[in-house]
Protein backbone atom coordinates (compact mmCIF):
# COMPACT_ATOMS: atom_id res chain seq x y z
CA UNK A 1 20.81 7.75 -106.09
CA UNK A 2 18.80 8.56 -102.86
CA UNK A 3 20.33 8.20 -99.36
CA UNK A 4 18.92 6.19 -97.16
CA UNK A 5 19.34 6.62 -93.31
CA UNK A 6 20.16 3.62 -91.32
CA UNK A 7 17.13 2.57 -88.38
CA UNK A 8 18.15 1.00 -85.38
CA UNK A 9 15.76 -1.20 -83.54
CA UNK A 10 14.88 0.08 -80.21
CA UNK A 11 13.00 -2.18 -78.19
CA UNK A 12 12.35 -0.10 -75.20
CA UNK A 13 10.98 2.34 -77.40
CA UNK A 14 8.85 0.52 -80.02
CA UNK A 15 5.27 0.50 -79.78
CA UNK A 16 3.05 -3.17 -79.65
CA UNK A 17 -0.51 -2.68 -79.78
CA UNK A 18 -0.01 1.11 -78.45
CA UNK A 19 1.56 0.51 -75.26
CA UNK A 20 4.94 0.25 -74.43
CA UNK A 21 6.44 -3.26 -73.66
CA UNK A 22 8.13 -1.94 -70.59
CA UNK A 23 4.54 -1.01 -68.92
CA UNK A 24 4.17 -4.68 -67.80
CA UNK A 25 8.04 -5.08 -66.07
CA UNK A 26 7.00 -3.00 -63.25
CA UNK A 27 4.15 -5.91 -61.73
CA UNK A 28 6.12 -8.27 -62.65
CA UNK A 29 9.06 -7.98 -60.37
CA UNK A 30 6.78 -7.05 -57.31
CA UNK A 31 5.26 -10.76 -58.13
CA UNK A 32 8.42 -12.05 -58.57
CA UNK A 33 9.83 -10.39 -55.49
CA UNK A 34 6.76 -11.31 -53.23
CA UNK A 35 6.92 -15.09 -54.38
CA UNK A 36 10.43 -15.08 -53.19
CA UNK A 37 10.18 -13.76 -50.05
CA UNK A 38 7.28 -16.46 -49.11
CA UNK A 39 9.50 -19.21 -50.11
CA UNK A 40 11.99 -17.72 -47.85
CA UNK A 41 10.30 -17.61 -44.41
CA UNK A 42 6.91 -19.41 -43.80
CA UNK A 43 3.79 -16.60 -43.85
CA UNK A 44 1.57 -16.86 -40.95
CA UNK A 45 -1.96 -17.68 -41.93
CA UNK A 46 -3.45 -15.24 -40.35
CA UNK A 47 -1.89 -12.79 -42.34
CA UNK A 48 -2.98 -14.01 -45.29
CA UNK A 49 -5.58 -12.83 -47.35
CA UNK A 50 -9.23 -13.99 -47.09
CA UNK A 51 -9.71 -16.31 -49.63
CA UNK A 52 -12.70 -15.71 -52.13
CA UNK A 53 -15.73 -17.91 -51.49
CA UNK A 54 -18.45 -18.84 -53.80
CA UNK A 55 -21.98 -17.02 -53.18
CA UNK A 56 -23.87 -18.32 -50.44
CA UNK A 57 -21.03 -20.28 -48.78
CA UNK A 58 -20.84 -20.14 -45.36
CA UNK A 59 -17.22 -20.22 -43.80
CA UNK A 60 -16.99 -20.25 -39.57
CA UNK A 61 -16.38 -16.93 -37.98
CA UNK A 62 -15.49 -15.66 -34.35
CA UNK A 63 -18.95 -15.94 -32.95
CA UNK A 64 -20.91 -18.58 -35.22
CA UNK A 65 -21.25 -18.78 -39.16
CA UNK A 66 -20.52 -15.83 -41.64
CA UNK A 67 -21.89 -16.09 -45.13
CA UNK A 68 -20.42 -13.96 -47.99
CA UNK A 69 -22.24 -13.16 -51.08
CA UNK A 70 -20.25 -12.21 -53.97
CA UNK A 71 -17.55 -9.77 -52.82
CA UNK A 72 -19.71 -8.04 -50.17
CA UNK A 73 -19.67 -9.05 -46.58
CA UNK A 74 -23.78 -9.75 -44.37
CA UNK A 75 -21.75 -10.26 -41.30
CA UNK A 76 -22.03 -12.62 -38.03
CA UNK A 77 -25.27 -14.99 -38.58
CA UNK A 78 -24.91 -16.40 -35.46
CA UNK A 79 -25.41 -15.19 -31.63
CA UNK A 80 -24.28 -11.69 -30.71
CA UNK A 81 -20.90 -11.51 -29.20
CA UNK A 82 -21.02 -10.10 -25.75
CA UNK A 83 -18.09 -7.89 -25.46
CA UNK A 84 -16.37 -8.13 -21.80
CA UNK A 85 -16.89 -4.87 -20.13
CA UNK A 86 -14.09 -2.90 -18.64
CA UNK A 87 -13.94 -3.61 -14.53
CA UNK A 88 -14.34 -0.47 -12.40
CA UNK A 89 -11.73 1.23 -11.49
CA UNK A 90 -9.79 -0.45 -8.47
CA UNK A 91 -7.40 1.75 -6.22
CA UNK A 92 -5.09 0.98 -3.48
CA UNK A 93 -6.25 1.68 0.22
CA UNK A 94 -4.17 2.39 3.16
CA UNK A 95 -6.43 0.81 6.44
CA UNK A 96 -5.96 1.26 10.41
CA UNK A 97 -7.69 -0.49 12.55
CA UNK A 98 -8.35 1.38 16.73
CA UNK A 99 -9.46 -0.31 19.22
CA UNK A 100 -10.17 1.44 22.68
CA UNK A 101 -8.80 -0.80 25.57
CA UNK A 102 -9.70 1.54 28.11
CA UNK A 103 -13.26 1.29 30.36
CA UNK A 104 -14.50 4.61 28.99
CA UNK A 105 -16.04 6.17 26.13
CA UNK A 106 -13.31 7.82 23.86
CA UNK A 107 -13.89 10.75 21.44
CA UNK A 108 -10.42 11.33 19.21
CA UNK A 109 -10.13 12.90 15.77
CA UNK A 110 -8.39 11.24 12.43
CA UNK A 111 -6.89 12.55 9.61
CA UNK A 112 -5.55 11.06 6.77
CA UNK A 113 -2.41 12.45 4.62
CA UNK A 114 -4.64 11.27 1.02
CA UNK A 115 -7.89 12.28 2.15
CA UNK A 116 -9.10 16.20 1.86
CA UNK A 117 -5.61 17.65 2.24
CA UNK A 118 -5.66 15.70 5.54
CA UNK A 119 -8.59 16.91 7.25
CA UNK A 120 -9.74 15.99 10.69
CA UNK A 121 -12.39 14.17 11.37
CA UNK A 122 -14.08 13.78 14.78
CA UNK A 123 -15.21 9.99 15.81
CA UNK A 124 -16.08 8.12 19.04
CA UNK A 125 -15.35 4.71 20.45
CA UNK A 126 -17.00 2.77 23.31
CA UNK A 127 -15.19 0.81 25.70
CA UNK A 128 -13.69 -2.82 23.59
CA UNK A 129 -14.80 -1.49 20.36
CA UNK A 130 -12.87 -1.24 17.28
CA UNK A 131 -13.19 0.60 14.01
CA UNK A 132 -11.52 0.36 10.33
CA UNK A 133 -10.31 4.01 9.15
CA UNK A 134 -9.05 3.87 5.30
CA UNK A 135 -7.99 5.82 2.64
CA UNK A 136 -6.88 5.97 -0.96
CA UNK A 137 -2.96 5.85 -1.52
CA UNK A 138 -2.41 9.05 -3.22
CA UNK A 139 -0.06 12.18 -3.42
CA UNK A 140 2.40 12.55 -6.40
CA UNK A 141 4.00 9.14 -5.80
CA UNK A 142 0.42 7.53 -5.30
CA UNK A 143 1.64 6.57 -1.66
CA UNK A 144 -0.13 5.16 1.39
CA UNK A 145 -1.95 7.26 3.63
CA UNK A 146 -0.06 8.72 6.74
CA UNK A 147 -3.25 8.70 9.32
CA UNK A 148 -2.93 11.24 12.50
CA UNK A 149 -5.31 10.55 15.57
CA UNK A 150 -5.53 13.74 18.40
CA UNK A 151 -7.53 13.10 21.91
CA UNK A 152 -7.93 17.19 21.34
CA UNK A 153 -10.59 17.18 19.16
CA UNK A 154 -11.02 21.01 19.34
CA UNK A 155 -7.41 22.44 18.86
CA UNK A 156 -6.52 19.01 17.41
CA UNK A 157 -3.03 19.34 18.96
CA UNK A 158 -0.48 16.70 19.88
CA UNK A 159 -1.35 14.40 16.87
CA UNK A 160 0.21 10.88 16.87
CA UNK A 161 1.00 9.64 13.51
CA UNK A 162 0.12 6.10 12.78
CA UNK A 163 3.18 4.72 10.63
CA UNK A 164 1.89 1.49 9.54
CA UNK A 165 -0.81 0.96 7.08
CA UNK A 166 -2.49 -2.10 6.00
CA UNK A 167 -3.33 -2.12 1.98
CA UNK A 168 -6.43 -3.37 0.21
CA UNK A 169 -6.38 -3.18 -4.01
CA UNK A 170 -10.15 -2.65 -4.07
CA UNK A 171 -12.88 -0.99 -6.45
CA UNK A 172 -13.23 3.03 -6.04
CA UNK A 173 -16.86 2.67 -3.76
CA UNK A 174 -15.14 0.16 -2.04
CA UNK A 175 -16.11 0.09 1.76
CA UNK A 176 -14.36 -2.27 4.61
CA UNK A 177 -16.49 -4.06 6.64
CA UNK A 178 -14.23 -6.31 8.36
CA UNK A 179 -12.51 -4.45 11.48
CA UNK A 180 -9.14 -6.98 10.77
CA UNK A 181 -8.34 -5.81 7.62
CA UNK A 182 -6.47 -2.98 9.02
CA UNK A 183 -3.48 -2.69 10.70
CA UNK A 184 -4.29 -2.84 14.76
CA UNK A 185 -3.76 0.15 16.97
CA UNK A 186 -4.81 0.06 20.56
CA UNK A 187 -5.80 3.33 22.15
CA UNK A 188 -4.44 2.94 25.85
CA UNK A 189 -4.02 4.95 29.05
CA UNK A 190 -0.91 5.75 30.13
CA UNK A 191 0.46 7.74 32.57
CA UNK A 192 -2.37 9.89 33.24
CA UNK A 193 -2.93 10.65 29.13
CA UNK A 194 -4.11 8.78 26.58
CA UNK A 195 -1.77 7.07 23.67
CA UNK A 196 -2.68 5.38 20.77
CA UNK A 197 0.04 2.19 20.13
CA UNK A 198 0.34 -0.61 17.68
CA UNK A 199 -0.40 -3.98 18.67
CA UNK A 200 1.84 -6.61 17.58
């Protein structure tokens, strides 16, 4: 008599038309598990997929009709879109506004804190006449201009500082034209000397 050894019946191991039957569980539960999680929470729809269109079928896009053909995409069939361009760069501006009170012509250098390390600049300003001095805020902080204004316009000694600023947000070529956008400073005599003061 022969001995016969005893076969168990493996199913994760036998073999149906050469492939195992375990290859398929894998797809299976990430189907199973995505179907669940959309009847959990709502999907947006314009998360979804694109759904597949016939060829030749035109479907509305962002900027008139699209068609797709087969899988493969012609793109917008309608007008170009005309992309918004960026705006130029705006900065703030610290303005000051002079105005010479007295009956003579005034010459008087003015430096600003922002502008070429604070530089001097050498101006004049006829009798009732007013003029708009500005400059970009700046400096580590990006803060307003301190402007200085000297009646020494050689040694540029005994500079007053002019506190207040008026500020304009306005484009980087940006030029003021209007004498009452800045803050108002009077240049008076007093005393014998002359004094530049703000006017209230």
């Amino acid at each position: 008599m022969r001995l016969r050894t005893s076969q168990a019946f493996r199913p994760c191991g036998e073999m149906v038309e050469r492939r195992l039957l375990t290859a398929a569980l894998p797809p299976m539960r990430a189907a199973a598990a995505e179907r669940a999680l959309h009847r959990q929470r709502p999907v947006n729809p314009a998360l979804r997929p694109p759904l597949r269109r016939t060829p030749g079928v035109t479907v509305p896009g962002p900027a008139g009709p699209t068609t797709t053909i087969g899988a493969g995409f012609l793109g917008n069939q309608g007008p170009a879109i005309n992309r918004p361009t960026i705006p130029a760069a705006n900065v703030s501006y610290g303005l000051v506004t002079i105005t010479n009170t007295t009956q003579a012509t005034i010459a008087f250098s003015v430096s600003a804190s922002t502008y070429q390390g604070g530089k001097f600049y050498d101006f004049t300003l006829n009798p009732g006449k007013s003029e708009v001095f500005y400059a970009p805020f700046g400096g580590p902080f990006n803060s307003a201009p301190t402007f200085q204004v000297s009646f020494d316009t050689a040694e540029r000694r005994s500079a007053i500082q002019l506190a207040e600023v008026d500020t304009v947000y306005a484009p980087a070529r940006w030029t003021p034209t209007d004498v009452s956008q800045g803050r108002p400073y009077a240049i008076v005599a007093e005393f014998g000397a002359l004094n530049v003061v703000p006017v209230s």
